[in-house]
Protein backbone atom coordinates (compact mmCIF):
# COMPACT_ATOMS: atom_id res chain seq x y z
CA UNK A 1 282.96 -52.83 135.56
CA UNK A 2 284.72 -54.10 132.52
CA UNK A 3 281.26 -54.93 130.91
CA UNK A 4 280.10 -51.17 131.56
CA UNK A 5 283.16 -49.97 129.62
CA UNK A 6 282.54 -52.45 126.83
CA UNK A 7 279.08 -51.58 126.55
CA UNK A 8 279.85 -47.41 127.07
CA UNK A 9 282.05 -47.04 124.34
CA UNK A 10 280.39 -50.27 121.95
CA UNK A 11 277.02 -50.45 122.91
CA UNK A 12 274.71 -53.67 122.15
CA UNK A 13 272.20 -52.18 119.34
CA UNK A 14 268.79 -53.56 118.03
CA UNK A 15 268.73 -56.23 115.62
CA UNK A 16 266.17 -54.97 113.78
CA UNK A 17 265.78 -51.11 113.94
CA UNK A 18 269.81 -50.40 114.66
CA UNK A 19 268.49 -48.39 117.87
CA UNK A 20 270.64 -48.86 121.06
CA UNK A 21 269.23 -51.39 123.64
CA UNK A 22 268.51 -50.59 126.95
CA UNK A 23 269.88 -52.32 129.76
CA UNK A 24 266.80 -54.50 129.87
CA UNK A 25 266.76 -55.51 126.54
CA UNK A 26 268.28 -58.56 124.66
CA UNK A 27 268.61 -58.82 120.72
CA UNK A 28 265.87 -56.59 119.62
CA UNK A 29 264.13 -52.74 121.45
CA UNK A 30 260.60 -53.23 122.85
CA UNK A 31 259.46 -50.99 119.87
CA UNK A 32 260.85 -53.52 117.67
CA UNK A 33 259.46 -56.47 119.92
CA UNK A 34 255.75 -55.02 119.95
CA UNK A 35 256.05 -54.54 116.20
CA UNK A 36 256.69 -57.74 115.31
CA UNK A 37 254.72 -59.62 112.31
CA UNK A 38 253.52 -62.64 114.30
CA UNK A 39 251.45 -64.56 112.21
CA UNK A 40 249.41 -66.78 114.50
CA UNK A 41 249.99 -69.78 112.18
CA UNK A 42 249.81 -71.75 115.40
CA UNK A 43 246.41 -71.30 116.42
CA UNK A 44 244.70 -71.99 113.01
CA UNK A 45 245.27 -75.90 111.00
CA UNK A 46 244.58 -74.49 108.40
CA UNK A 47 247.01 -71.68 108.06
CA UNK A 48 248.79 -70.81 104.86
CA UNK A 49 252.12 -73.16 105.91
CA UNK A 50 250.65 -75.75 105.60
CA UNK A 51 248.38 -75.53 102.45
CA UNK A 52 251.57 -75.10 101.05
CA UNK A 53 252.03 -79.27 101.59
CA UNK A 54 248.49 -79.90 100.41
CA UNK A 55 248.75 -83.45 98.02
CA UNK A 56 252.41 -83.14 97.85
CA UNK A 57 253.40 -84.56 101.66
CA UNK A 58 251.44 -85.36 104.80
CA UNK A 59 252.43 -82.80 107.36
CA UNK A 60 250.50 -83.09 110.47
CA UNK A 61 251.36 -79.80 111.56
CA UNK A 62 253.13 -76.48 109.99
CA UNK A 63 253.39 -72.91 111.30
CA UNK A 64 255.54 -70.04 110.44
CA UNK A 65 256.32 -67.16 113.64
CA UNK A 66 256.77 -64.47 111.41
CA UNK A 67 255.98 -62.68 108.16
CA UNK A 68 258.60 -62.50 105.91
CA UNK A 69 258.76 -58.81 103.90
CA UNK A 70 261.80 -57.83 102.08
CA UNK A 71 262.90 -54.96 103.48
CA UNK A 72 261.43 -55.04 106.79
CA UNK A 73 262.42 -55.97 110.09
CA UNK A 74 262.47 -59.32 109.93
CA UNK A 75 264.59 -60.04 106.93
CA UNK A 76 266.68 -57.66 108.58
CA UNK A 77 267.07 -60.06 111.54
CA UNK A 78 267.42 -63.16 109.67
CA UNK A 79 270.26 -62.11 107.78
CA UNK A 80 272.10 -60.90 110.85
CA UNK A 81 271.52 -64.47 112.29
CA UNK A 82 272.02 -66.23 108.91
CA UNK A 83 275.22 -63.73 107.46
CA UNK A 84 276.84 -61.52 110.34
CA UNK A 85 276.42 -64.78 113.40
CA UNK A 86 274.27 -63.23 115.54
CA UNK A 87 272.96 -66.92 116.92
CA UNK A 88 271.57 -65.36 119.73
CA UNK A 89 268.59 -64.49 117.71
CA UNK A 90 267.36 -67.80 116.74
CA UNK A 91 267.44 -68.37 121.17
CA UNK A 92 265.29 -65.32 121.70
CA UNK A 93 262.72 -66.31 118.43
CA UNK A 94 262.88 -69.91 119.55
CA UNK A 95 261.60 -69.04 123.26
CA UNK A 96 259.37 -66.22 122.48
CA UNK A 97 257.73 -68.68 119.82
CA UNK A 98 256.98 -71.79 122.74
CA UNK A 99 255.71 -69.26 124.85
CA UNK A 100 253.13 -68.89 122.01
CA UNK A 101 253.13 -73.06 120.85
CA UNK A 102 252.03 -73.59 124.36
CA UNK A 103 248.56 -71.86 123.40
CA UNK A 104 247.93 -74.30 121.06
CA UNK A 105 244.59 -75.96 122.27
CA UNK A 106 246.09 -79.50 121.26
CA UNK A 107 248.82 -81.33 122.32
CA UNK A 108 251.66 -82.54 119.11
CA UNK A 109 253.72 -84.90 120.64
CA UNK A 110 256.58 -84.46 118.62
CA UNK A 111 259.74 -86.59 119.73
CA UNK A 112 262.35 -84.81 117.97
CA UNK A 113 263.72 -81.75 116.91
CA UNK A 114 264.98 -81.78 113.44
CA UNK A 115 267.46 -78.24 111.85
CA UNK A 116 267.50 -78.46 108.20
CA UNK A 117 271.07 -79.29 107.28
CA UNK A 118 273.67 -77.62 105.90
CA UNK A 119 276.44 -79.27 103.74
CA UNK A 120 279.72 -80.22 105.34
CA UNK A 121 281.06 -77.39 102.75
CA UNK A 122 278.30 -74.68 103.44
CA UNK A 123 278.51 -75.57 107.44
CA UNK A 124 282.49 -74.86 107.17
CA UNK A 125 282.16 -71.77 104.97
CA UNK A 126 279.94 -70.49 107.12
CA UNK A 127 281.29 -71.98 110.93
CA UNK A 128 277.37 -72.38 112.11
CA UNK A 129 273.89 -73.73 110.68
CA UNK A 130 272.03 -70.63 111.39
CA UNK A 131 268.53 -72.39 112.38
CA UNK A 132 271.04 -74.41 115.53
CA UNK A 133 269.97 -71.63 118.00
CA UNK A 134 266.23 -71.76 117.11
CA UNK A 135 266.10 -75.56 116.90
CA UNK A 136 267.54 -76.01 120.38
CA UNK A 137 265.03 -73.62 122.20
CA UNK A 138 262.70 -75.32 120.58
CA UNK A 139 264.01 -78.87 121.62
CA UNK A 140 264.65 -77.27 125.43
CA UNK A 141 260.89 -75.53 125.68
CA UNK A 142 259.50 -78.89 125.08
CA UNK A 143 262.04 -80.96 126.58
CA UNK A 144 263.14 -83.32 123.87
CA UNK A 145 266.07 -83.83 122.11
CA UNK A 146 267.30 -82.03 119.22
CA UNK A 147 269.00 -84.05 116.78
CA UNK A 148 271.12 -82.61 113.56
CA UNK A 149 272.26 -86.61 113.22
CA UNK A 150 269.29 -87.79 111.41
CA UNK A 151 268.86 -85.55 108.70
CA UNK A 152 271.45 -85.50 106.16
CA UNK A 153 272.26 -82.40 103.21
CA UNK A 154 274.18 -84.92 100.22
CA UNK A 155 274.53 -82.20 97.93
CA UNK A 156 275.97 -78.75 98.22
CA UNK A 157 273.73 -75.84 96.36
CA UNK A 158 274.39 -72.20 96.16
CA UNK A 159 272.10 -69.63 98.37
CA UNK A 160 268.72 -70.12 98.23
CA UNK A 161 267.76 -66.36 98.86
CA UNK A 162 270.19 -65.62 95.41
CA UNK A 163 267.32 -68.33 92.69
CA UNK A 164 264.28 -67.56 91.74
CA UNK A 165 260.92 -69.58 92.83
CA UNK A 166 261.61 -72.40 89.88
CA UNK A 167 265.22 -72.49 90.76
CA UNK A 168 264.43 -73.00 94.20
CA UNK A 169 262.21 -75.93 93.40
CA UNK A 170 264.73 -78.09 90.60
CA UNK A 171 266.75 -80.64 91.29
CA UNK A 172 266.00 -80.42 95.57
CA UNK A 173 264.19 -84.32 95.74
CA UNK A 174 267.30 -85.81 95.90
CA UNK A 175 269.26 -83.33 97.50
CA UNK A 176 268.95 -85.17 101.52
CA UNK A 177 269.17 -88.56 103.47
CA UNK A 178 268.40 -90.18 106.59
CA UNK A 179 270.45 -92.05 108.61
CA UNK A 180 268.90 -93.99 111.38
CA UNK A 181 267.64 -97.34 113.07
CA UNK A 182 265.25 -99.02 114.87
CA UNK A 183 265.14 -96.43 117.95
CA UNK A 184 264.18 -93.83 115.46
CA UNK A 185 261.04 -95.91 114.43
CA UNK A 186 257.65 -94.51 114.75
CA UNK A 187 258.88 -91.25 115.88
CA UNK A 188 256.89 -87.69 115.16
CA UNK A 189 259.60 -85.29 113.72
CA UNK A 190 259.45 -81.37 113.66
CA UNK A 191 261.69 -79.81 111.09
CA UNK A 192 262.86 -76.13 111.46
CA UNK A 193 264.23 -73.85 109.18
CA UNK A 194 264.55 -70.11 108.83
CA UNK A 195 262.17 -68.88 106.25
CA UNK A 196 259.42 -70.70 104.27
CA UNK A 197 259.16 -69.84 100.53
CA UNK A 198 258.12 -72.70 98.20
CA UNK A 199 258.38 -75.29 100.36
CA UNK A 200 260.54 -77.48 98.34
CA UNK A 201 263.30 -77.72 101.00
CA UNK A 202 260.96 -78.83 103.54
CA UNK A 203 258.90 -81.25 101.17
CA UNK A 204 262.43 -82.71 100.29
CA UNK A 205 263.16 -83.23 103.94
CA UNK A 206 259.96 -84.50 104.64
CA UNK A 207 260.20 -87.07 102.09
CA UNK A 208 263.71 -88.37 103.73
CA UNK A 209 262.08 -88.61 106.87
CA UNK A 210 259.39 -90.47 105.82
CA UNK A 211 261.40 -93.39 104.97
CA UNK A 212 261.94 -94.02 108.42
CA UNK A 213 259.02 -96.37 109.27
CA UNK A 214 256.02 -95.24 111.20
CA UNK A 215 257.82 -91.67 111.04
CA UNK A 216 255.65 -88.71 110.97
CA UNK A 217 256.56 -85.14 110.05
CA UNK A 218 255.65 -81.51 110.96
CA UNK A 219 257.16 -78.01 110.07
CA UNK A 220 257.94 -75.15 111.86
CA UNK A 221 259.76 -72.05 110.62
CA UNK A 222 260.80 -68.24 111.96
CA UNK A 223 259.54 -66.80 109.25
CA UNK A 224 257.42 -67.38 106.08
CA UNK A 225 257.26 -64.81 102.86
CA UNK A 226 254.58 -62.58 102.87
């Protein structure tokens, strides 16, 4: 009773169209769900991720969920995840997108789920890593752990989003650490992040992974610009 009164006079709306949800719904409308860039990164090794890594790292896999368009829907949900703490769209990407990882006609036997950081400044600014969410129904759907231990963010930089593409890329090689020890040896490691751009985040964490011996890295990401 109580939730029909919350929900009468402040009713749950669409994260990306504003519409009102209908009692079956959760985050986003059907509309909104069946108009959804999916890329299909997944199903091609070749996609456009991971060219992006081409002679700079070895990724053994990369895949994006969604086109990126400013403007458009799904910068519209990232920034309610990422600004306004709607976490509870990261969950819904994060399932939908293993429903889809599980088509995959391969098997990556990745051992651990890896959020890029946040600094211990950013993280308390902000109260939440926005990528936590996604990560974790990632980490559940494939039943392994996800781990925001390993990975370390040393230096605090400003929004991303707010630099241009050569901002984006200075001064990021030394920006993050590992800290680990033998029971982290020879593990495969999949990184996830919100949107893919440059790749110079993800190269950086890549390359702090990789110290780990026998480590091996892969990539995926909600969204990727378009």
């Amino acid at each position: 009773m109580i939730n029909y009164i919350i929900n009468l006079f402040f009713p749950k709306v669409c994260d990306g169209c504003r519409s009102i949800l209908l009692q079956n719904e959760n985050v986003f409308c059907t509309g909104c769900r069946h108009e959804m860039p999916l890329t299909q990164y997944h199903l091609d090794p070749k996609n456009e991720a991971i060219k992006k890594f081409y002679g700079k790292v070895d990724m053994q896999f990369a895949a994006a969920f969604l086109y990126f368009n400013k403007k458009g829907m799904v910068q519209e949900l990232i920034h309610n995840l990422k600004y306004k703490g709607h976490q509870e769209i990261g969950t819904v990407l994060g399932n939908w997108c293993v429903e889809d990882l599980k088509e995959i006609p391969f098997k990556i036997p990745f051992d651990n789920v890896i959020p890029v950081p946040l600094h211990k400044k950013k993280f308390k600014e902000r109260g939440y890593n926005q990528i936590t969410t996604f990560g974790k129904a990632i980490a559940s759907g494939f039943e392994i752990p996800f781990n925001e231990k390993i990975l370390l963010r040393k230096i605090y930089s400003k929004t991303q989003s707010k630099k241009n593409l050569l901002g984006r890329s200075e001064n990021i090689e030394n920006i993050f650490d590992v800290e680990f020890d033998e029971t982290d040896h020879n593990k495969h490691f999949l990184i996830v992040d919100d949107v893919l751009t440059t790749g110079a985040t993800i190269e950086a964490c890549s390359r702090a992974l990789l110290k780990i011996p026998g480590a091996k890295v892969s990539v995926l990401c909600m969204a990727m610009a378009h």
